[in-house]
PDB file of N, CA and C in Angstrom:
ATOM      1  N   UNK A   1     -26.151 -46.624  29.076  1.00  0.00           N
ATOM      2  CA  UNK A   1     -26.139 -46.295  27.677  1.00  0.00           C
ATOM      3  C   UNK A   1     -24.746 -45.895  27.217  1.00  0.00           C
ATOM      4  N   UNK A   2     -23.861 -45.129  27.770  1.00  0.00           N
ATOM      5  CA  UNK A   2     -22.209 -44.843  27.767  1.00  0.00           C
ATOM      6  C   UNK A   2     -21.834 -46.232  27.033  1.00  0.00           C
ATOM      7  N   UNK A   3     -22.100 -47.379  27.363  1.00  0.00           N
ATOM      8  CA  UNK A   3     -21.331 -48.829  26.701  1.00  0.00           C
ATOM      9  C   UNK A   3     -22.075 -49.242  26.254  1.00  0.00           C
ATOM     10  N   UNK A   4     -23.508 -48.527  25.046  1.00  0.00           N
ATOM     11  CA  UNK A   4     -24.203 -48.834  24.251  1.00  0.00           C
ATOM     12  C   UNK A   4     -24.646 -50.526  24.901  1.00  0.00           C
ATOM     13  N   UNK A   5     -25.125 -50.637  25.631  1.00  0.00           N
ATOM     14  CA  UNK A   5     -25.664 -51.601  26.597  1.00  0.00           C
ATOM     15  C   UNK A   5     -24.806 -52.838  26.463  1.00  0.00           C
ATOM     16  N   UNK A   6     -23.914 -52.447  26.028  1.00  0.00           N
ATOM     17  CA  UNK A   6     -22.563 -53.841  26.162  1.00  0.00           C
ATOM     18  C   UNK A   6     -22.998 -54.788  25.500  1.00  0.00           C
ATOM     19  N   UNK A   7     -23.409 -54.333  24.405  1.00  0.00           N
ATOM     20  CA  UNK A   7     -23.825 -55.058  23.077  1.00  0.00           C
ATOM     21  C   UNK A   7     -22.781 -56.304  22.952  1.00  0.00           C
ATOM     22  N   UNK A   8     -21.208 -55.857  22.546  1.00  0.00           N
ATOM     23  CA  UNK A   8     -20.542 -56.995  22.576  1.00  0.00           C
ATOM     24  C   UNK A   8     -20.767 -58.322  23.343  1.00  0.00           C
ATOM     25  N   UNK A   9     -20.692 -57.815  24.645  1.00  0.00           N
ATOM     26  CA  UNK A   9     -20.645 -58.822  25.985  1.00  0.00           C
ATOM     27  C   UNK A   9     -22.073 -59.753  25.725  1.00  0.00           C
ATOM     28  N   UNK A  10     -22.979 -59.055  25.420  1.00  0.00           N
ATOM     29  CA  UNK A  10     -24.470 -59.890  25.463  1.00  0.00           C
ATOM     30  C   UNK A  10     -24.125 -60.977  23.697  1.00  0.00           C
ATOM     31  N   UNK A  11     -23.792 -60.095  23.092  1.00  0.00           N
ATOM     32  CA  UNK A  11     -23.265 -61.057  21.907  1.00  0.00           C
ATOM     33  C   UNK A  11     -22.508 -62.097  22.169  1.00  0.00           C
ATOM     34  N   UNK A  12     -21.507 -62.089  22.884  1.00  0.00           N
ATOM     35  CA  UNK A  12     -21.037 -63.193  23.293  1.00  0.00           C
ATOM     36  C   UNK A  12     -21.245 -64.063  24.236  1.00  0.00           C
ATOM     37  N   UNK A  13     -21.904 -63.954  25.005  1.00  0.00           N
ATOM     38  CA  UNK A  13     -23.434 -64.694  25.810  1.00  0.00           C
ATOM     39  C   UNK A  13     -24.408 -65.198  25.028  1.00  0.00           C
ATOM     40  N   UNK A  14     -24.522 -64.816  24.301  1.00  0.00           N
ATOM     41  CA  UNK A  14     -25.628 -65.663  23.400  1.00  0.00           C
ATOM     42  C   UNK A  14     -24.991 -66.728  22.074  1.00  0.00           C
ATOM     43  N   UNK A  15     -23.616 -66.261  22.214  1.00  0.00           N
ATOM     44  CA  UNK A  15     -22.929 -67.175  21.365  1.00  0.00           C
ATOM     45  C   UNK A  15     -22.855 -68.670  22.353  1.00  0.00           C
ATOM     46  N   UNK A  16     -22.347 -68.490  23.499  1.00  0.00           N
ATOM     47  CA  UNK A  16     -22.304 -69.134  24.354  1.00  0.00           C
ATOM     48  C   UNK A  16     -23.334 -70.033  24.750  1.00  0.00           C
ATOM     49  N   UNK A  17     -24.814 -69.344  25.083  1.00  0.00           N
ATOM     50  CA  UNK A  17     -25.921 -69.762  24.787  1.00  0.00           C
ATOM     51  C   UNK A  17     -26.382 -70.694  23.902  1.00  0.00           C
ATOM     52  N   UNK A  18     -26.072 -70.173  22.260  1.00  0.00           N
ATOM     53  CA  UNK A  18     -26.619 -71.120  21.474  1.00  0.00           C
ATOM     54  C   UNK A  18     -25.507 -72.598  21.552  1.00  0.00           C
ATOM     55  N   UNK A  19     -24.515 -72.300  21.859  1.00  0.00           N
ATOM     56  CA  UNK A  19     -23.776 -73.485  21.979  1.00  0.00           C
ATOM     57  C   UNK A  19     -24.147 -74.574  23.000  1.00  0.00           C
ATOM     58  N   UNK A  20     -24.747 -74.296  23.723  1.00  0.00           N
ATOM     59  CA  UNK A  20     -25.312 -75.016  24.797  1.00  0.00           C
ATOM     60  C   UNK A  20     -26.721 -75.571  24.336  1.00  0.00           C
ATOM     61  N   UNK A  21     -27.445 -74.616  23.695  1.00  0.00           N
ATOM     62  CA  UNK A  21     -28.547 -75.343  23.322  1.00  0.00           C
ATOM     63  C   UNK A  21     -28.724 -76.513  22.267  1.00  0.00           C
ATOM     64  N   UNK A  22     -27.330 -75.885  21.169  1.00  0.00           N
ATOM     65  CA  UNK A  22     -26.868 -76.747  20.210  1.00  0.00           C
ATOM     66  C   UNK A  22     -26.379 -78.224  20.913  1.00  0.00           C
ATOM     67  N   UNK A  23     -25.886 -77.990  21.948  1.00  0.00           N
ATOM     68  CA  UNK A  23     -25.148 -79.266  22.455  1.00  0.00           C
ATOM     69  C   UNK A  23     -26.312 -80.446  23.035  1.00  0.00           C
ATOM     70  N   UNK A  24     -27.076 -79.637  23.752  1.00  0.00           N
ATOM     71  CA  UNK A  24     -28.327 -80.179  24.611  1.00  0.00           C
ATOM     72  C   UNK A  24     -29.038 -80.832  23.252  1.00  0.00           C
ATOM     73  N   UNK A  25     -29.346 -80.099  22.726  1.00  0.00           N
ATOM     74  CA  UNK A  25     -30.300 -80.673  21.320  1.00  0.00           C
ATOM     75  C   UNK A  25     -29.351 -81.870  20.216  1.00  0.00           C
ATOM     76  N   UNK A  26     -28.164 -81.366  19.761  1.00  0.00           N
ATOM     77  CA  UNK A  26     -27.835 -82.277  18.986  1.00  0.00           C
ATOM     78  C   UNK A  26     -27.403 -83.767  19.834  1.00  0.00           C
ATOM     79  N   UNK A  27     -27.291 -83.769  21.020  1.00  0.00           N
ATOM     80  CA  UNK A  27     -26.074 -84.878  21.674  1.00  0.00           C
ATOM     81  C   UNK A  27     -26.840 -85.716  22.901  1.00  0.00           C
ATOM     82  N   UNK A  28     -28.517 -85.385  22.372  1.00  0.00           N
ATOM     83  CA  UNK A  28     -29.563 -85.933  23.087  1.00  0.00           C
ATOM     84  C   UNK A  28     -29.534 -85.807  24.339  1.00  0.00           C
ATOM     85  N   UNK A  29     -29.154 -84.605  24.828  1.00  0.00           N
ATOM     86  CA  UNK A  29     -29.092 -84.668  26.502  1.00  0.00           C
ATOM     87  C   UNK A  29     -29.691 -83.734  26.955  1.00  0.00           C
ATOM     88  N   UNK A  30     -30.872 -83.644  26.254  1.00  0.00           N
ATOM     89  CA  UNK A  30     -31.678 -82.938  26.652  1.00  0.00           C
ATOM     90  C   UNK A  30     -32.496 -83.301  27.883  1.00  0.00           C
ATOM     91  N   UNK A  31     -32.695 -84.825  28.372  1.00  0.00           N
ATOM     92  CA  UNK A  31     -32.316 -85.365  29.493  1.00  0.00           C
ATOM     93  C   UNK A  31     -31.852 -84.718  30.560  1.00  0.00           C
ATOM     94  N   UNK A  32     -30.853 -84.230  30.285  1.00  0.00           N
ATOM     95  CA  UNK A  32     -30.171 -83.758  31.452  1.00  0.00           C
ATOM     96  C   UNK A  32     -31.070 -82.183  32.545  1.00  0.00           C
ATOM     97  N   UNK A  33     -31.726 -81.830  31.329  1.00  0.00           N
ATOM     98  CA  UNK A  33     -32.339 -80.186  31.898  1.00  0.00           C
ATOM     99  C   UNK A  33     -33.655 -81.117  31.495  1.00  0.00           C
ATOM    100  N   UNK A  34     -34.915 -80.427  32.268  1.00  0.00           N
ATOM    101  CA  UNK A  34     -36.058 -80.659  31.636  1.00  0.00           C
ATOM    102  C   UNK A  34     -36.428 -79.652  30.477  1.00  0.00           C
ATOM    103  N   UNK A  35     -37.518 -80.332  29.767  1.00  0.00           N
ATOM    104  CA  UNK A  35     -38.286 -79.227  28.278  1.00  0.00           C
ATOM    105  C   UNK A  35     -38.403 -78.086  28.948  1.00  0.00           C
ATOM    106  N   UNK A  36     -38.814 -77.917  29.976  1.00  0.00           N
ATOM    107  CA  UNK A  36     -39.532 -76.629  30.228  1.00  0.00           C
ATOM    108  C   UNK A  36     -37.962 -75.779  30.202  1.00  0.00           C
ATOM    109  N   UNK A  37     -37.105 -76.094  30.935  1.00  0.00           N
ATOM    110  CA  UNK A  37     -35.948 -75.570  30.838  1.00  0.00           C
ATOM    111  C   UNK A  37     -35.507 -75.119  29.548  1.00  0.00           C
ATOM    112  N   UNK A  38     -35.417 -76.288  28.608  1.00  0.00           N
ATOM    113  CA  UNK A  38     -34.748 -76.404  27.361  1.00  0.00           C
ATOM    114  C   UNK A  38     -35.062 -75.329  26.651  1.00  0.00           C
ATOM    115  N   UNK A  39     -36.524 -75.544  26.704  1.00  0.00           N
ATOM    116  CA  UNK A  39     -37.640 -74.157  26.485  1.00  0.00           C
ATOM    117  C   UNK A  39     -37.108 -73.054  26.732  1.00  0.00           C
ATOM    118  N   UNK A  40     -36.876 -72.783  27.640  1.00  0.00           N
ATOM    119  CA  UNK A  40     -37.018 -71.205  28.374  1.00  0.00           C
ATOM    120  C   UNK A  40     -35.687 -70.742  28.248  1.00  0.00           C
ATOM    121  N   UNK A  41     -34.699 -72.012  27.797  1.00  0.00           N
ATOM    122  CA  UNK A  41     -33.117 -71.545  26.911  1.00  0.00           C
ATOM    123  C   UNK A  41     -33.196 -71.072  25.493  1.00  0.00           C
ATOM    124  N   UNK A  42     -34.070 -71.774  24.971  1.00  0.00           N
ATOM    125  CA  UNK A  42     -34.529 -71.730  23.694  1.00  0.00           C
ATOM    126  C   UNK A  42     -34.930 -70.069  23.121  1.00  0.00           C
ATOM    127  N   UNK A  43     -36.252 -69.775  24.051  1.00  0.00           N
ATOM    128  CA  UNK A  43     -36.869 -68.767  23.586  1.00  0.00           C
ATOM    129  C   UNK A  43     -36.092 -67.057  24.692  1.00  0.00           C
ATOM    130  N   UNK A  44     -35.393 -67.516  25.322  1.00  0.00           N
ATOM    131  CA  UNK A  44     -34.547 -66.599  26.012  1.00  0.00           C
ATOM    132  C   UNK A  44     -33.432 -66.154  24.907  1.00  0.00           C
ATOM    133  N   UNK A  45     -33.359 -66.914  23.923  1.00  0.00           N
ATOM    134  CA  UNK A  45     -32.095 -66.825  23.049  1.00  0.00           C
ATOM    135  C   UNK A  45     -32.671 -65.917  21.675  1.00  0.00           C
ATOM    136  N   UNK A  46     -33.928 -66.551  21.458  1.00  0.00           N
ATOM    137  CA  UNK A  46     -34.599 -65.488  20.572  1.00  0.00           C
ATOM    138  C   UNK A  46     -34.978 -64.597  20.681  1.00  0.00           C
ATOM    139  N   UNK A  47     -35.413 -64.235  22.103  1.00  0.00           N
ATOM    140  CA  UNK A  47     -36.254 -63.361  22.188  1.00  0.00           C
ATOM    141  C   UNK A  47     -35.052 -61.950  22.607  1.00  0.00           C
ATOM    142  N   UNK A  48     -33.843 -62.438  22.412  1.00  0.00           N
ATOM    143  CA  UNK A  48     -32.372 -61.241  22.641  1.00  0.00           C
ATOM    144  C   UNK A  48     -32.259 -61.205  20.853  1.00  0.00           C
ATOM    145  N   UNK A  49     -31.663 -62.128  20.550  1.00  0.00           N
ATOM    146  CA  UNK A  49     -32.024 -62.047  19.027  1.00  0.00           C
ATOM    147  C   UNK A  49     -32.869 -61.385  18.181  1.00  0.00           C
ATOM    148  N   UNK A  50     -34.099 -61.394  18.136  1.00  0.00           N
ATOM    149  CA  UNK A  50     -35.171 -60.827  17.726  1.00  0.00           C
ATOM    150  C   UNK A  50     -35.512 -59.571  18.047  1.00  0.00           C
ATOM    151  N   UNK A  51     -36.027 -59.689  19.281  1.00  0.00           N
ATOM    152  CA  UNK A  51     -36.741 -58.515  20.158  1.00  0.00           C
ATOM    153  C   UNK A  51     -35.354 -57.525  20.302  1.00  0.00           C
ATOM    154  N   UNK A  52     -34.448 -57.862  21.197  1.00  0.00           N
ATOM    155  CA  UNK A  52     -33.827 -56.859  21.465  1.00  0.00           C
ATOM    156  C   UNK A  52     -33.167 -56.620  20.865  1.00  0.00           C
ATOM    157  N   UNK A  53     -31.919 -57.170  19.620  1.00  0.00           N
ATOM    158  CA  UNK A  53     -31.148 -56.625  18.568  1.00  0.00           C
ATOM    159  C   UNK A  53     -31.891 -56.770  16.856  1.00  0.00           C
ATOM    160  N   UNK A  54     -32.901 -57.141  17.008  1.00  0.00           N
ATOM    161  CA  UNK A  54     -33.695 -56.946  15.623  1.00  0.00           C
ATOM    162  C   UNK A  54     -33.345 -58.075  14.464  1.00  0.00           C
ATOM    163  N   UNK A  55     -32.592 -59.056  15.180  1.00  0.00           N
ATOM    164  CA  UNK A  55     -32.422 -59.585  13.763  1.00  0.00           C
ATOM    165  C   UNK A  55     -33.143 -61.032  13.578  1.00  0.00           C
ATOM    166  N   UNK A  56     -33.696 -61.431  12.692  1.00  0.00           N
ATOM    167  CA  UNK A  56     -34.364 -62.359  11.890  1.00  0.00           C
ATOM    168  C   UNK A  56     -33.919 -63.894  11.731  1.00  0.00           C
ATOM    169  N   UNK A  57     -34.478 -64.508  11.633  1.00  0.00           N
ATOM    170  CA  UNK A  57     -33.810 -66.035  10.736  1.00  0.00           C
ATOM    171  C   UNK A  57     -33.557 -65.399   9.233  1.00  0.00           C
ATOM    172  N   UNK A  58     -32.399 -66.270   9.031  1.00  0.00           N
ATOM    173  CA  UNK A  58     -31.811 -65.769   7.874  1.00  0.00           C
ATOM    174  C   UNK A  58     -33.082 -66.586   6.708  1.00  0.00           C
ATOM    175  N   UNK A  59     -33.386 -66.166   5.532  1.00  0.00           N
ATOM    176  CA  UNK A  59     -33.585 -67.086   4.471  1.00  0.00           C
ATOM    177  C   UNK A  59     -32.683 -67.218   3.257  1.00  0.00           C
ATOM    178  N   UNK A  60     -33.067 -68.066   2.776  1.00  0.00           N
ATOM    179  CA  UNK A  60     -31.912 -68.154   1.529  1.00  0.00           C
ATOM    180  C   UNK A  60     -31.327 -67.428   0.778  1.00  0.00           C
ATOM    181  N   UNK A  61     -32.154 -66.304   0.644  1.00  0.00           N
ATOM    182  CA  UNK A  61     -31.388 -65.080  -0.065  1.00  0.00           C
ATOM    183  C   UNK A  61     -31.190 -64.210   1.048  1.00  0.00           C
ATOM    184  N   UNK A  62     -30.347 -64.105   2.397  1.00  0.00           N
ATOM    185  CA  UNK A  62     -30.307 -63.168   2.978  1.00  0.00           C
ATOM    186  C   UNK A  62     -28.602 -62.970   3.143  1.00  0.00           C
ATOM    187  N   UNK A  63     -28.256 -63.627   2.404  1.00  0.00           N
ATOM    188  CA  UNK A  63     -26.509 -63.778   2.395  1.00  0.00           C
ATOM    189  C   UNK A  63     -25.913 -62.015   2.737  1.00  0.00           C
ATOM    190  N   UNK A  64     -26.446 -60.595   2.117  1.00  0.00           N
ATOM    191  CA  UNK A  64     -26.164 -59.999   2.780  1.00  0.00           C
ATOM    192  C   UNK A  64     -26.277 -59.329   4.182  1.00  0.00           C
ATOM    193  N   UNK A  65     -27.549 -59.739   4.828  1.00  0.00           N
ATOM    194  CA  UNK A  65     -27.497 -59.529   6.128  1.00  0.00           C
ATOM    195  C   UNK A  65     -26.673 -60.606   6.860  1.00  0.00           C
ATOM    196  N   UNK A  66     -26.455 -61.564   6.046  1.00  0.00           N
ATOM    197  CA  UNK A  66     -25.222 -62.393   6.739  1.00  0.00           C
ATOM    198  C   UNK A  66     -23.654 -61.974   7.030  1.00  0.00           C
ATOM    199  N   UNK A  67     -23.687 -61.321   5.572  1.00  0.00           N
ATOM    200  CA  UNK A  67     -22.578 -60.701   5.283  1.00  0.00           C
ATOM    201  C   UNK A  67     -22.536 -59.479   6.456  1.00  0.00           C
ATOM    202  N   UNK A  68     -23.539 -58.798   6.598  1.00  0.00           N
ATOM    203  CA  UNK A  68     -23.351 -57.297   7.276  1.00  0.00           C
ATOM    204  C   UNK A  68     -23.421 -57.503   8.890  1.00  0.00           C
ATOM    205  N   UNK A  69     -24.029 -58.771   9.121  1.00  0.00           N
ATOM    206  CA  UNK A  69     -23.838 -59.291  10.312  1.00  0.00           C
ATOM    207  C   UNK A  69     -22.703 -59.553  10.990  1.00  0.00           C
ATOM    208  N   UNK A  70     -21.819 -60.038  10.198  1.00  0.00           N
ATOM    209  CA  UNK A  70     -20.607 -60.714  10.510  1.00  0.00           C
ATOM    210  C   UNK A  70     -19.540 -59.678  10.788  1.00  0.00           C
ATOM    211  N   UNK A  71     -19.676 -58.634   9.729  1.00  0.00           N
ATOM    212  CA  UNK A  71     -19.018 -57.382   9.516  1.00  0.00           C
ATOM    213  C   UNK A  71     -19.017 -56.670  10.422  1.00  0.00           C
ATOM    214  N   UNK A  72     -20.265 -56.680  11.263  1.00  0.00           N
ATOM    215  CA  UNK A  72     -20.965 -55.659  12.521  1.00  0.00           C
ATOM    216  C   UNK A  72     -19.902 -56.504  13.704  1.00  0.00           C
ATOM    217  N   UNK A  73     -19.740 -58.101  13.905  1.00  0.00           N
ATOM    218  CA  UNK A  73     -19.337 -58.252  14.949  1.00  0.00           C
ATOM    219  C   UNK A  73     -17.667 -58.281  14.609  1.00  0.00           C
ATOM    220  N   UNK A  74     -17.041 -58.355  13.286  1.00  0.00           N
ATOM    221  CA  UNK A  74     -15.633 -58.260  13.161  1.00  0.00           C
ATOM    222  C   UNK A  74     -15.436 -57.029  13.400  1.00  0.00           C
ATOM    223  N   UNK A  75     -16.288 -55.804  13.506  1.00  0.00           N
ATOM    224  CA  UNK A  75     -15.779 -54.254  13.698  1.00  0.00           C
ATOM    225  C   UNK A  75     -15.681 -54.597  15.049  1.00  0.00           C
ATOM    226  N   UNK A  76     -16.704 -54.818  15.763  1.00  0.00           N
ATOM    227  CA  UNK A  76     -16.961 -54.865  17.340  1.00  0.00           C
ATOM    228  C   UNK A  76     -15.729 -55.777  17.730  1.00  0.00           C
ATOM    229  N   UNK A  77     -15.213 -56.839  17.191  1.00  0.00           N
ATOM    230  CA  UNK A  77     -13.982 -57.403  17.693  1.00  0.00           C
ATOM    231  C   UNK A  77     -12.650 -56.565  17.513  1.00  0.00           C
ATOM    232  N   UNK A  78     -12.742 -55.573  16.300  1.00  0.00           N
ATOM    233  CA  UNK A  78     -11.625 -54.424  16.137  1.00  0.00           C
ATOM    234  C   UNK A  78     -11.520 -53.704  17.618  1.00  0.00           C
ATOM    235  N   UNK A  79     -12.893 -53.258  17.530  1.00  0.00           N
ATOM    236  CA  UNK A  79     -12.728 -52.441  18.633  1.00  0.00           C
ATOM    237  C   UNK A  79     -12.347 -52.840  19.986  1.00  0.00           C
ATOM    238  N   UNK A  80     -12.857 -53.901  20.020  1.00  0.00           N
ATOM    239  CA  UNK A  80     -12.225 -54.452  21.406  1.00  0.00           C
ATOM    240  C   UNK A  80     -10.616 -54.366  21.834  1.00  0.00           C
ATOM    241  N   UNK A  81     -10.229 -55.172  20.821  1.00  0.00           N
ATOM    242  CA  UNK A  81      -8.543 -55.189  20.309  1.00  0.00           C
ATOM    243  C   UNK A  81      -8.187 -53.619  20.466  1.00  0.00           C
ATOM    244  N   UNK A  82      -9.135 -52.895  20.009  1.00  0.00           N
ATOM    245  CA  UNK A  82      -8.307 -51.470  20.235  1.00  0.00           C
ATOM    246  C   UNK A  82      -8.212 -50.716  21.610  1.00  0.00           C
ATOM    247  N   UNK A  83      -9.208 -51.599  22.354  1.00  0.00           N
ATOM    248  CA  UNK A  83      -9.419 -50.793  23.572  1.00  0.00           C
ATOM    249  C   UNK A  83      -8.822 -52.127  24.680  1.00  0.00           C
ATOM    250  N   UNK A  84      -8.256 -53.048  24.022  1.00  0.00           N
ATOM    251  CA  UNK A  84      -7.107 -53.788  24.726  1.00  0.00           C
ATOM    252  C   UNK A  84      -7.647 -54.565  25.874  1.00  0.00           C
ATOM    253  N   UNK A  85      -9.293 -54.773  25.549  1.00  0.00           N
ATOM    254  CA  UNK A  85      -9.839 -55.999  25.743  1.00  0.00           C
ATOM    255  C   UNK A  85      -9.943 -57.260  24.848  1.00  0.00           C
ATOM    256  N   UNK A  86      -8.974 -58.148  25.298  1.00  0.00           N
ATOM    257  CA  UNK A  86      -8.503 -58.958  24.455  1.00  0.00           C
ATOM    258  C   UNK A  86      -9.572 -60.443  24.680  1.00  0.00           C
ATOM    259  N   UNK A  87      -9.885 -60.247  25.708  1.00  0.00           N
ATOM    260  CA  UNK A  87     -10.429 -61.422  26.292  1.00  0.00           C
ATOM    261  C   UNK A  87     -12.167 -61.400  25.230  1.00  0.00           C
ATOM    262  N   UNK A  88     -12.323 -59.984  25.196  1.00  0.00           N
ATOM    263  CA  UNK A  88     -13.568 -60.002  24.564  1.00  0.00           C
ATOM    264  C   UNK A  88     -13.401 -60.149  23.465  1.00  0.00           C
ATOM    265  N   UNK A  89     -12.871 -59.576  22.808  1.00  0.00           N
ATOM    266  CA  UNK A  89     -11.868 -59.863  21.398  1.00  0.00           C
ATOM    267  C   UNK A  89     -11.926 -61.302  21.350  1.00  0.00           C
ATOM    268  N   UNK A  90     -10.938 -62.210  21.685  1.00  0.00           N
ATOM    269  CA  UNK A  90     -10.905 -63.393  21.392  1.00  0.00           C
ATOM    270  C   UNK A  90     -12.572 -64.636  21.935  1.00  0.00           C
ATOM    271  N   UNK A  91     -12.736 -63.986  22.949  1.00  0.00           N
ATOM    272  CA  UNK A  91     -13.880 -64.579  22.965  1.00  0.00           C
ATOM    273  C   UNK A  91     -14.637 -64.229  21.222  1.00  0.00           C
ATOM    274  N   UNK A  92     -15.404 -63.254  21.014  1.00  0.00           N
ATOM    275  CA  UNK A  92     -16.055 -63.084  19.431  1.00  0.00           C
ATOM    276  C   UNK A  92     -14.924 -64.664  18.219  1.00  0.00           C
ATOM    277  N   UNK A  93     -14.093 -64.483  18.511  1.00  0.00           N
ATOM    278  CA  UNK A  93     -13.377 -64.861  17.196  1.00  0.00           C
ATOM    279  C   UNK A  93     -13.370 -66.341  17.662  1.00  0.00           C
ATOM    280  N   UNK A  94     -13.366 -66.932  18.709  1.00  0.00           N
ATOM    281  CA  UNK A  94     -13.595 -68.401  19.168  1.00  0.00           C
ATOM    282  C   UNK A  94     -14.793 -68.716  18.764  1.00  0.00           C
ATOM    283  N   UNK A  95     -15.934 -67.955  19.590  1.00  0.00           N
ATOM    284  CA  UNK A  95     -17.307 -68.300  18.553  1.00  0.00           C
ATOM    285  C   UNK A  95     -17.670 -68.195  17.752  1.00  0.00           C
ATOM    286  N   UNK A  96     -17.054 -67.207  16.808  1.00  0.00           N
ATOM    287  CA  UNK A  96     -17.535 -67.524  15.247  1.00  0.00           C
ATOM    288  C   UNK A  96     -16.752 -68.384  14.700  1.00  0.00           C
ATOM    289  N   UNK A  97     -15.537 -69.043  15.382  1.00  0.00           N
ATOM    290  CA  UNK A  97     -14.906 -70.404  14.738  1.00  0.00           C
ATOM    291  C   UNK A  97     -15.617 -71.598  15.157  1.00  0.00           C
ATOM    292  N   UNK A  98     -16.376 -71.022  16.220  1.00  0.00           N
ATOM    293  CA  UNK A  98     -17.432 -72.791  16.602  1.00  0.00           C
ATOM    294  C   UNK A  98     -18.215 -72.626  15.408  1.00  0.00           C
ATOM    295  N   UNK A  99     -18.837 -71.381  14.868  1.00  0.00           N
ATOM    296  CA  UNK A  99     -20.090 -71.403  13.878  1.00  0.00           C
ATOM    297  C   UNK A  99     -19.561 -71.551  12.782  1.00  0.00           C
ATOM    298  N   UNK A 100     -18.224 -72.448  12.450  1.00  0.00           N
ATOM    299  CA  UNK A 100     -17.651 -72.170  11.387  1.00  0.00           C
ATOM    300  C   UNK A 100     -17.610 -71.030   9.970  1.00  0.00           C
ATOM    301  N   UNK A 101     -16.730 -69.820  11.041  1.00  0.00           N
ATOM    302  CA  UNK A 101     -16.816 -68.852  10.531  1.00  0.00           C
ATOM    303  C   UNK A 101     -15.021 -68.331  11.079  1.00  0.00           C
ATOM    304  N   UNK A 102     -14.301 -68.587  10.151  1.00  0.00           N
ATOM    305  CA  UNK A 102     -12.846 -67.834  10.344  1.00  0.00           C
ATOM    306  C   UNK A 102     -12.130 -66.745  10.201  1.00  0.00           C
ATOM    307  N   UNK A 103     -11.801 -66.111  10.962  1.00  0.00           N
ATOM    308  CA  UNK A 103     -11.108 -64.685  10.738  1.00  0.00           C
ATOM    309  C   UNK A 103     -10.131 -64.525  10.890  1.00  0.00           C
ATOM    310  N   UNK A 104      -9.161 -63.819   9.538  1.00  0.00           N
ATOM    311  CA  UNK A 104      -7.912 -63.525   9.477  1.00  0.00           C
ATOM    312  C   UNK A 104      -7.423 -62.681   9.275  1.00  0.00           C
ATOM    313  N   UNK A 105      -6.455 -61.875  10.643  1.00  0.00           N
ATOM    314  CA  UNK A 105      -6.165 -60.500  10.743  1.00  0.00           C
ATOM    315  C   UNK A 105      -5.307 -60.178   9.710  1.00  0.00           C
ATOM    316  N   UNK A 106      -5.401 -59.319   8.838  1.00  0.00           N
ATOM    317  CA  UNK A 106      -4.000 -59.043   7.850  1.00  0.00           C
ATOM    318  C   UNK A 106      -3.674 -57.272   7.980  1.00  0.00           C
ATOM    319  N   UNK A 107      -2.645 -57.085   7.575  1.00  0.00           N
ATOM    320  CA  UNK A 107      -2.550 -55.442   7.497  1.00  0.00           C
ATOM    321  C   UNK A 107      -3.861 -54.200   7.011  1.00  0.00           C
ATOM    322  N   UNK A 108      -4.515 -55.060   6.334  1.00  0.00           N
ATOM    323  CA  UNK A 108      -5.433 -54.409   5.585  1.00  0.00           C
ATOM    324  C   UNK A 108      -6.652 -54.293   6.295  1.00  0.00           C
ATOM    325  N   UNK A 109      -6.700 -54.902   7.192  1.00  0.00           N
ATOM    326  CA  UNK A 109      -8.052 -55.582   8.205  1.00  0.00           C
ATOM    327  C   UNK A 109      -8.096 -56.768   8.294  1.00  0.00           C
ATOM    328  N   UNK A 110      -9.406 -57.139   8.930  1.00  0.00           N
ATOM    329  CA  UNK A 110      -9.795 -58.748   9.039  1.00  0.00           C
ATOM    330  C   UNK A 110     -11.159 -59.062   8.333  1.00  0.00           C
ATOM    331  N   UNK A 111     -10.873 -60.457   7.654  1.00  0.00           N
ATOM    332  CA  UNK A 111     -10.991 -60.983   6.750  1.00  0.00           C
ATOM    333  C   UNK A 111     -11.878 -61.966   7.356  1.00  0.00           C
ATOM    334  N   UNK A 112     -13.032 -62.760   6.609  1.00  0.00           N
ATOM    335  CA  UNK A 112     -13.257 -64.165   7.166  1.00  0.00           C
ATOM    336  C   UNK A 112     -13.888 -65.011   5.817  1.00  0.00           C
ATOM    337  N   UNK A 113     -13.710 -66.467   6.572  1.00  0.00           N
ATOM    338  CA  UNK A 113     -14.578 -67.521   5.065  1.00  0.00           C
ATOM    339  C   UNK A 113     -14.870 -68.153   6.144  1.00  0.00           C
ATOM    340  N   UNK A 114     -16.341 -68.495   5.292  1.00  0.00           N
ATOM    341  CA  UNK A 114     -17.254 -69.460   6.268  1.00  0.00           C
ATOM    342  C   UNK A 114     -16.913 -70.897   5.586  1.00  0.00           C
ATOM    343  N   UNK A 115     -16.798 -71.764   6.852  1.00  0.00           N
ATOM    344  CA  UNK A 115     -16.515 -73.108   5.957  1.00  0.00           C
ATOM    345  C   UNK A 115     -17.849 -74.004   5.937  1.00  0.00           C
TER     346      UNK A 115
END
């Protein structure tokens, strides 16, 4: 509990995660793993999502939990940077540029636009 269960680290495991499932699913190679697998990537990903950090499928009007989402993991990337884990740091900011989502450090803080 001291590293609030390394919230970051599992965040970026599941970024990782969905990229894989994204890949398997969009690039038809799903082939490659069986369903049951695909499956058990699938609902392993929600069920951290959901169950264990609480959060939802977005719907169309949920732009501010999008917003406060994003906000939650650009603090968590501050902090990293401050505690001069960089690797975790840049890991967060690579995957939210796969989810086309960009962040730009300025004096004032960091900034992002989703493209």
């Amino acid at each position: 509990m001291n590293d609030d269960f390394n919230s970051p680290k599992t965040i970026a495991t599941l970024f990782e995660l969905v990229a894989k499932i994204n890949t398997f699913a969009t690039n038809n190679t799903i082939g490659k793993i069986s369903e049951k697998t695909f499956k058990f990537l699938k609902d392993t990903f929600e069920g951290f999502v959901i169950d264990v950090f609480g959060l939802l499928p977005l719907m169309e009007n949920d732009s501010d939990k999008l917003d406060g989402t994003i906000n939650l993991l650009v603090q968590m990337r501050d902090n990293a940077k401050q505690n001069k884990d960089y690797a975790l740091s840049d890991k967060i900011r690579d995957n939210l540029s796969r989810l086309g989502i960009q962040l730009k450090d300025t004096k004032e803080g960091t900034t992002y636009i989703i493209k």
